[in-house]
PDB file of N, CA and C in Angstrom:
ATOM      1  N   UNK A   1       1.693   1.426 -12.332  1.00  0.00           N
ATOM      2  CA  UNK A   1       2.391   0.990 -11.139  1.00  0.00           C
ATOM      3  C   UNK A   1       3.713   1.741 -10.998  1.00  0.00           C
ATOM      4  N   UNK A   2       4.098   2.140 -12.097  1.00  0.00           N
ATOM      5  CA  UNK A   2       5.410   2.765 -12.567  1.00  0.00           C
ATOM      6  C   UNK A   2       5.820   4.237 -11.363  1.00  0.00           C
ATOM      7  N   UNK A   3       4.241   4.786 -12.143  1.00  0.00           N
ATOM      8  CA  UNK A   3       4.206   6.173 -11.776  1.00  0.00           C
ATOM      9  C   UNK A   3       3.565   6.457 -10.170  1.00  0.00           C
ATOM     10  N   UNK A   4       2.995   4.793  -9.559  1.00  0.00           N
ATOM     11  CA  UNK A   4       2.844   5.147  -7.779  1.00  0.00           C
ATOM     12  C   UNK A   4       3.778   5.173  -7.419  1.00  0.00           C
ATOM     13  N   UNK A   5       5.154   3.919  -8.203  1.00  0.00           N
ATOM     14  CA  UNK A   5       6.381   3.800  -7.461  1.00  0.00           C
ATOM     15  C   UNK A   5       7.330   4.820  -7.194  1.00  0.00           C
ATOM     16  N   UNK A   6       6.984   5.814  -8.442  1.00  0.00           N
ATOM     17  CA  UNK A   6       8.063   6.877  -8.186  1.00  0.00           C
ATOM     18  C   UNK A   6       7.476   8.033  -7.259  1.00  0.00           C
ATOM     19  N   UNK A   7       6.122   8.338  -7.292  1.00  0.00           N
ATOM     20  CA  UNK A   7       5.498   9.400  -6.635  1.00  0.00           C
ATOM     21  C   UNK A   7       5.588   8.860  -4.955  1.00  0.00           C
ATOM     22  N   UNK A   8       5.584   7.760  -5.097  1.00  0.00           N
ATOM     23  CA  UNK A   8       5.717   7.257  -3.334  1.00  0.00           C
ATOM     24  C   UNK A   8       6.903   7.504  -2.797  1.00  0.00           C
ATOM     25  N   UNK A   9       8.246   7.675  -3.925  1.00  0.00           N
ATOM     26  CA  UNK A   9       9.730   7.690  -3.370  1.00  0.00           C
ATOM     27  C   UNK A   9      10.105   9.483  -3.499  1.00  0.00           C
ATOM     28  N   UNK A  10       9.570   9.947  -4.161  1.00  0.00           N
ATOM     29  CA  UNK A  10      10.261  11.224  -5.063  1.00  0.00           C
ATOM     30  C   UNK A  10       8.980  12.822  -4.190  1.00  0.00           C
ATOM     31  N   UNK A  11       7.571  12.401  -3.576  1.00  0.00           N
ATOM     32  CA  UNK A  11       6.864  13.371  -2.991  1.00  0.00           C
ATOM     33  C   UNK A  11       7.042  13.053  -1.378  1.00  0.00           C
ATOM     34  N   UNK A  12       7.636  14.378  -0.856  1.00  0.00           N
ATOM     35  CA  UNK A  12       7.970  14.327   0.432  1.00  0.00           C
ATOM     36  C   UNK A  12       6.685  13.809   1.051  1.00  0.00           C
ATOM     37  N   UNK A  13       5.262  14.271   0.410  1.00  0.00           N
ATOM     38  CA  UNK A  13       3.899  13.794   1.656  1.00  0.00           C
ATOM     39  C   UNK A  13       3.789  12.637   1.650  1.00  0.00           C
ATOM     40  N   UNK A  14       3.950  11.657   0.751  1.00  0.00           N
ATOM     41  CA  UNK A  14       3.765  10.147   0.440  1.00  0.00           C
ATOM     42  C   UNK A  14       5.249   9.074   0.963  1.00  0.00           C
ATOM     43  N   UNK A  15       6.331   9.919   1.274  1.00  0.00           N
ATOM     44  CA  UNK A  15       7.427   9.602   1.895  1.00  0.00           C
ATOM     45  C   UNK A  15       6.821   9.428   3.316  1.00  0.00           C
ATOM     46  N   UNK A  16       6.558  10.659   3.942  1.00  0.00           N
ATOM     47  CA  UNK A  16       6.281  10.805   5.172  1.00  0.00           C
ATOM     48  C   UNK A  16       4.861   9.999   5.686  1.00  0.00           C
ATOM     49  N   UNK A  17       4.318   9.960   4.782  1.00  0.00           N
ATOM     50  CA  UNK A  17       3.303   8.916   5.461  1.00  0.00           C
ATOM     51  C   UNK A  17       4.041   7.464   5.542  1.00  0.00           C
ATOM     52  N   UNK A  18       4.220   7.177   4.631  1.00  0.00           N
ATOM     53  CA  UNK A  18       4.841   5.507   4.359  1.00  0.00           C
ATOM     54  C   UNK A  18       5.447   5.212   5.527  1.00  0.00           C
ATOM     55  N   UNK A  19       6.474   6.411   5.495  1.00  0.00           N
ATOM     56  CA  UNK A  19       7.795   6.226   7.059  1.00  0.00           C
ATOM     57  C   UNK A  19       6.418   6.191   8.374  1.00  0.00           C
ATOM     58  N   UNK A  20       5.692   6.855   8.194  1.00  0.00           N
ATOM     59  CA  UNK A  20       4.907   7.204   9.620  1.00  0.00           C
ATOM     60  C   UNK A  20       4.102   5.640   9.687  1.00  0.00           C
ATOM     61  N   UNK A  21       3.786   4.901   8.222  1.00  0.00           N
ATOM     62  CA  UNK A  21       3.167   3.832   9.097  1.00  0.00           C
ATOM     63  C   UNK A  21       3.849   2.971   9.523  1.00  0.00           C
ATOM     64  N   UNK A  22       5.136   2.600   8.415  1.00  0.00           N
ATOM     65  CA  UNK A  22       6.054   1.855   9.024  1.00  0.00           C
ATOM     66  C   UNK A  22       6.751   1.999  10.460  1.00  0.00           C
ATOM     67  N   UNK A  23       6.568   2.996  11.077  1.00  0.00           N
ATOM     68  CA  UNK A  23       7.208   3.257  12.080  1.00  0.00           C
ATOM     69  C   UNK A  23       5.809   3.294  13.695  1.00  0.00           C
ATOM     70  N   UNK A  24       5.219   2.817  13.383  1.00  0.00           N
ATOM     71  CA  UNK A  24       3.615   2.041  13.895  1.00  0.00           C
ATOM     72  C   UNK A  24       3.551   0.830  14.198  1.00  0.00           C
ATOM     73  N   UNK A  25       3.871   0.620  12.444  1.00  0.00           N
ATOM     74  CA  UNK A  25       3.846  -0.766  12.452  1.00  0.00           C
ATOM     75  C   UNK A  25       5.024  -1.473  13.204  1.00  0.00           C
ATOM     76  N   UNK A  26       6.055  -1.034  13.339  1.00  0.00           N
ATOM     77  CA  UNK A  26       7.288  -1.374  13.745  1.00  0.00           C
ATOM     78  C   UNK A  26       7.236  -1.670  15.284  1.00  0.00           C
ATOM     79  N   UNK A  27       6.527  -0.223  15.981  1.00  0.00           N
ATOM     80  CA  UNK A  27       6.565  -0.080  17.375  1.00  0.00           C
ATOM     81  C   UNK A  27       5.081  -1.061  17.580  1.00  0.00           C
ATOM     82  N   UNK A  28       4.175  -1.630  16.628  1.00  0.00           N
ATOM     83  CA  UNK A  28       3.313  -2.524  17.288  1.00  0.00           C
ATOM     84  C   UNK A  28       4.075  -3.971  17.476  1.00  0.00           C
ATOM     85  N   UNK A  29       4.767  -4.018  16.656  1.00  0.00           N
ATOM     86  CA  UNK A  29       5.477  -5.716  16.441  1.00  0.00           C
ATOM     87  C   UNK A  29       6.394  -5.230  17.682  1.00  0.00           C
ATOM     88  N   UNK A  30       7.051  -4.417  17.978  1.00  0.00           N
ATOM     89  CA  UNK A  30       7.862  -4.247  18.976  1.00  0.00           C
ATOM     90  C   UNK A  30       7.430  -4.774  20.254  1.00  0.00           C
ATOM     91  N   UNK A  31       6.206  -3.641  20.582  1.00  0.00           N
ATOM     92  CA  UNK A  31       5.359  -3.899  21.493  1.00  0.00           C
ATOM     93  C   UNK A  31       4.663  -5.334  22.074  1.00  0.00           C
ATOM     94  N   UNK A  32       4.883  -6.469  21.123  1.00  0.00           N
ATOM     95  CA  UNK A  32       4.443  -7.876  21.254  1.00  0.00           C
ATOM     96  C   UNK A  32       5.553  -8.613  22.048  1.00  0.00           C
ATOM     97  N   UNK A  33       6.715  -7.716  22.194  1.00  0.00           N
ATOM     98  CA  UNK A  33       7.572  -8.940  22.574  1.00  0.00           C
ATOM     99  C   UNK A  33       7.907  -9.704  21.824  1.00  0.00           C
ATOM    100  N   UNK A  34       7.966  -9.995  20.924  1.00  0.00           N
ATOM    101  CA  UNK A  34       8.190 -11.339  19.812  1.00  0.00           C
ATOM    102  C   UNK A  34      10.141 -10.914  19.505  1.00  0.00           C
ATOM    103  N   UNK A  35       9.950 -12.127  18.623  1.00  0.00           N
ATOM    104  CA  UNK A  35      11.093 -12.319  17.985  1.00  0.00           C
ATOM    105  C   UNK A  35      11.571 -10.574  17.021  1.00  0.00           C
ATOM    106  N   UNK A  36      12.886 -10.034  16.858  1.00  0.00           N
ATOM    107  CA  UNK A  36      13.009  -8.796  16.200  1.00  0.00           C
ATOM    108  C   UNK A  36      13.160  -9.290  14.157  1.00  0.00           C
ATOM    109  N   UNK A  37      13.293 -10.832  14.511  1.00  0.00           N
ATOM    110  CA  UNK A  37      13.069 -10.859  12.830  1.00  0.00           C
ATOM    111  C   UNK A  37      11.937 -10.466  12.315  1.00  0.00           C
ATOM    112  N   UNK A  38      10.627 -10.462  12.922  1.00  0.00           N
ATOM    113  CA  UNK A  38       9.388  -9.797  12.482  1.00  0.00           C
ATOM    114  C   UNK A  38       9.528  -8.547  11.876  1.00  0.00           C
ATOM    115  N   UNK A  39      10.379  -7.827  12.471  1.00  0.00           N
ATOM    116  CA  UNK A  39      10.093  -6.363  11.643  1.00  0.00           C
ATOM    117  C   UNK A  39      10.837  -6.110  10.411  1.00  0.00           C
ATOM    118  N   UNK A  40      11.211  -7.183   9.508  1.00  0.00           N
ATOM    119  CA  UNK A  40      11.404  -7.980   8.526  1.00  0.00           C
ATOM    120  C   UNK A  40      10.008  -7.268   7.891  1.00  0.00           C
ATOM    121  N   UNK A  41       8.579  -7.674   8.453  1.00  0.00           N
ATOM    122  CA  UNK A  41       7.600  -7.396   7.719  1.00  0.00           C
ATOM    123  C   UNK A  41       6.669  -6.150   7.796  1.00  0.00           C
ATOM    124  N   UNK A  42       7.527  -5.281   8.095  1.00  0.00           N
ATOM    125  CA  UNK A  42       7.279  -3.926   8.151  1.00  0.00           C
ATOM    126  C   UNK A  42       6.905  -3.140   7.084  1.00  0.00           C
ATOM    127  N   UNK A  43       8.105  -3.488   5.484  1.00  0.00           N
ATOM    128  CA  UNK A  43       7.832  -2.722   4.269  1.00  0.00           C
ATOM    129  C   UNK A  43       6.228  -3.508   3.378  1.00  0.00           C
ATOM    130  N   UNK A  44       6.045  -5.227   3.932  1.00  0.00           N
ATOM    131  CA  UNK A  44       5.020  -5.631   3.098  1.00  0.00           C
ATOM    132  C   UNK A  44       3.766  -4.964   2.520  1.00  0.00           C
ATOM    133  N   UNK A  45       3.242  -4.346   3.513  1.00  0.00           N
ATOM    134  CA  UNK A  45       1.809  -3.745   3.118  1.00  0.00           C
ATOM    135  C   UNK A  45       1.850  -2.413   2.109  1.00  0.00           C
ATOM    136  N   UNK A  46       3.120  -1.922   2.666  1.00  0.00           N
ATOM    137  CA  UNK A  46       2.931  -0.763   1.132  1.00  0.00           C
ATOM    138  C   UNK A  46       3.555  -1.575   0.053  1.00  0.00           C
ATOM    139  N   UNK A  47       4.198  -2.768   0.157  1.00  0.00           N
ATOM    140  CA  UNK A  47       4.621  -2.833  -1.148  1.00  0.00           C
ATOM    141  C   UNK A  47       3.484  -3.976  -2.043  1.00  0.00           C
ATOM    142  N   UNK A  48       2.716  -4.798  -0.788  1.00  0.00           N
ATOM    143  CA  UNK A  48       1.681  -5.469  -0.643  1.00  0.00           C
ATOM    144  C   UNK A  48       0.515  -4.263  -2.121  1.00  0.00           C
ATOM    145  N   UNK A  49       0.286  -3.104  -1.070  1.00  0.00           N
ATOM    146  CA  UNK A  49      -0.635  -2.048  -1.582  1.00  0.00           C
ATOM    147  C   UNK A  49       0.234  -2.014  -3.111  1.00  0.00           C
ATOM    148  N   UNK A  50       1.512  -1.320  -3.745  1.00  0.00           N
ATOM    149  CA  UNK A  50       1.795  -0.924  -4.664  1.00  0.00           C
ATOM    150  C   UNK A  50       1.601  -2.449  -5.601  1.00  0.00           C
ATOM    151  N   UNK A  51       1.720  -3.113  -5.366  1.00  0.00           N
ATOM    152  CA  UNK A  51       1.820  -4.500  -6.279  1.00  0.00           C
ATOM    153  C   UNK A  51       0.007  -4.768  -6.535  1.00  0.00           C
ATOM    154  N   UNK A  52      -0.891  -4.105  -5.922  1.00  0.00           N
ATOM    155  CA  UNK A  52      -2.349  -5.110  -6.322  1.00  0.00           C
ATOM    156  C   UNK A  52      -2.931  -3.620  -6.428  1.00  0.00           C
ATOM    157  N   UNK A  53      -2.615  -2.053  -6.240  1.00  0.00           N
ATOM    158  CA  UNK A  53      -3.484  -1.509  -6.474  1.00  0.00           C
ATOM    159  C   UNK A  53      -4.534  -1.432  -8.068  1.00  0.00           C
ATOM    160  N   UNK A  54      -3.396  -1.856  -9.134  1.00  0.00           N
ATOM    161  CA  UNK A  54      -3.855  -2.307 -10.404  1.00  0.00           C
ATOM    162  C   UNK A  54      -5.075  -2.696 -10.588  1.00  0.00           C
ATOM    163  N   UNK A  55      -5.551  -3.770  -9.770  1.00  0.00           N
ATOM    164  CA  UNK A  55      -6.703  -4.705  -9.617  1.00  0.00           C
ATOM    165  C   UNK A  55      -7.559  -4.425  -8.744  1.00  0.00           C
ATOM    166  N   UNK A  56      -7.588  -2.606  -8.418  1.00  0.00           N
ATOM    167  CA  UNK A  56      -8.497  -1.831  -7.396  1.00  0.00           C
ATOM    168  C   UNK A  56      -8.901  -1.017  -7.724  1.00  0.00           C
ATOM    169  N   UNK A  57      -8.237  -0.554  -9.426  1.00  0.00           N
ATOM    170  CA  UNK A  57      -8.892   1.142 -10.064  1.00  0.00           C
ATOM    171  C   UNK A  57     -10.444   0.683  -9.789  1.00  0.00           C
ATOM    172  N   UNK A  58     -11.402   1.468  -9.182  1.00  0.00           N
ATOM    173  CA  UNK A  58     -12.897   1.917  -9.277  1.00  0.00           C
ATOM    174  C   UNK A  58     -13.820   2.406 -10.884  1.00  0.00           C
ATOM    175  N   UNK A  59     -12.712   2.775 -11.232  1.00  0.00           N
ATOM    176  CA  UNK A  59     -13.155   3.374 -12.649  1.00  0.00           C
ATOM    177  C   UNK A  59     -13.663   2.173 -13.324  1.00  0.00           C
ATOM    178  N   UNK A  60     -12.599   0.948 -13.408  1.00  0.00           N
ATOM    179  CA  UNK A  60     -12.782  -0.105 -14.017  1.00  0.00           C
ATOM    180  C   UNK A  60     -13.996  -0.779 -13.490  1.00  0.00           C
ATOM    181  N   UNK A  61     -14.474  -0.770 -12.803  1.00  0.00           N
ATOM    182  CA  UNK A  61     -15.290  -1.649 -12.056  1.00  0.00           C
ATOM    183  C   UNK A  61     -17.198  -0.579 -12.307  1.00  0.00           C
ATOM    184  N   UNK A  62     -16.922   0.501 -12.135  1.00  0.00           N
ATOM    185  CA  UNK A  62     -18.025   1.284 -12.284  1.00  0.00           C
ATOM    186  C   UNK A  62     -18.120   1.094 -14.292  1.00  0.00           C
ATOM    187  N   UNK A  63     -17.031   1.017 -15.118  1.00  0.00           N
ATOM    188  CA  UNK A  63     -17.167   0.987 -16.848  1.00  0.00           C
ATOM    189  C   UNK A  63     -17.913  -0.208 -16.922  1.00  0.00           C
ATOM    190  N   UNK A  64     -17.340  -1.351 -16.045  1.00  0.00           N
ATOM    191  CA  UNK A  64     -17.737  -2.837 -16.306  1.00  0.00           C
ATOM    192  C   UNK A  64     -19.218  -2.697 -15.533  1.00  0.00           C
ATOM    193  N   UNK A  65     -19.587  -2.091 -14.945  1.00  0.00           N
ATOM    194  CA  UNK A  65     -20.633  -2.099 -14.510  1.00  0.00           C
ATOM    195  C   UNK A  65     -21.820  -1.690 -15.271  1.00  0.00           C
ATOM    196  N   UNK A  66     -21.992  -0.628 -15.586  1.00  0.00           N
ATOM    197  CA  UNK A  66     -22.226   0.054 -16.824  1.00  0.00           C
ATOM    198  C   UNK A  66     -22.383  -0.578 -18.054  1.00  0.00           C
ATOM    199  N   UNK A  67     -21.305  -1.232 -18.538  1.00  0.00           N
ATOM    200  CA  UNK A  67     -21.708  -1.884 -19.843  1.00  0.00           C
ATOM    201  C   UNK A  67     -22.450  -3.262 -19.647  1.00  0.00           C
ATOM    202  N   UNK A  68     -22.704  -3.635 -18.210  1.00  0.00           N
ATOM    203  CA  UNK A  68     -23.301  -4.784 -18.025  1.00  0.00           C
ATOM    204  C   UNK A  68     -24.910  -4.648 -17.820  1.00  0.00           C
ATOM    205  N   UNK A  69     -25.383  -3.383 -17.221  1.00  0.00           N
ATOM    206  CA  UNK A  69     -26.177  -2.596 -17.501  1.00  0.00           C
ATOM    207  C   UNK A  69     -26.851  -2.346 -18.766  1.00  0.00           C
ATOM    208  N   UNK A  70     -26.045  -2.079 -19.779  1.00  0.00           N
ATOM    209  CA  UNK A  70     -26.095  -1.533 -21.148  1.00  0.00           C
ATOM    210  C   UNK A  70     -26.930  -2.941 -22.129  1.00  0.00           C
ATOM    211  N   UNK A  71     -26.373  -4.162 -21.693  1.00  0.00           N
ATOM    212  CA  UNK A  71     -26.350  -5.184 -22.578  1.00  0.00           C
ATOM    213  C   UNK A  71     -28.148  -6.464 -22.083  1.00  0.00           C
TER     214      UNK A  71
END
């Protein structure tokens, strides 16, 4: 988790996406008319994404698969 957090802050392509969705996401909540405290929830989903990708490696899931296979 260490090493998404820093590659997401420190590689200009993973900067520039992040900013590009947040700035989507921003102009969709905009676009609703609503209240401007909403865009409050602008940073959630990447930080949403960096906090649970852990519990999404594929690798893990294809090993566990495999040894369930095996047995």
């Amino acid at each position: 988790m260490k090493s998404l957090m820093k590659t997401s802050l420190t590689e200009m392509k993973n900067v520039v996406i992040i900013l590009g969705h947040w700035l989507l996401m921003a102009y969709g909540i905009l676009s609703l008319r609503q209240h401007y405290a909403f865009l409050a929830f602008v940073p959630f989903p990447a930080i949403f994404y960096i906090l649970t990708v852990k519990f999404t490696d594929p690798t893990e899931f294809r090993d566990k698969d495999r040894s369930e296979r095996n047995s």
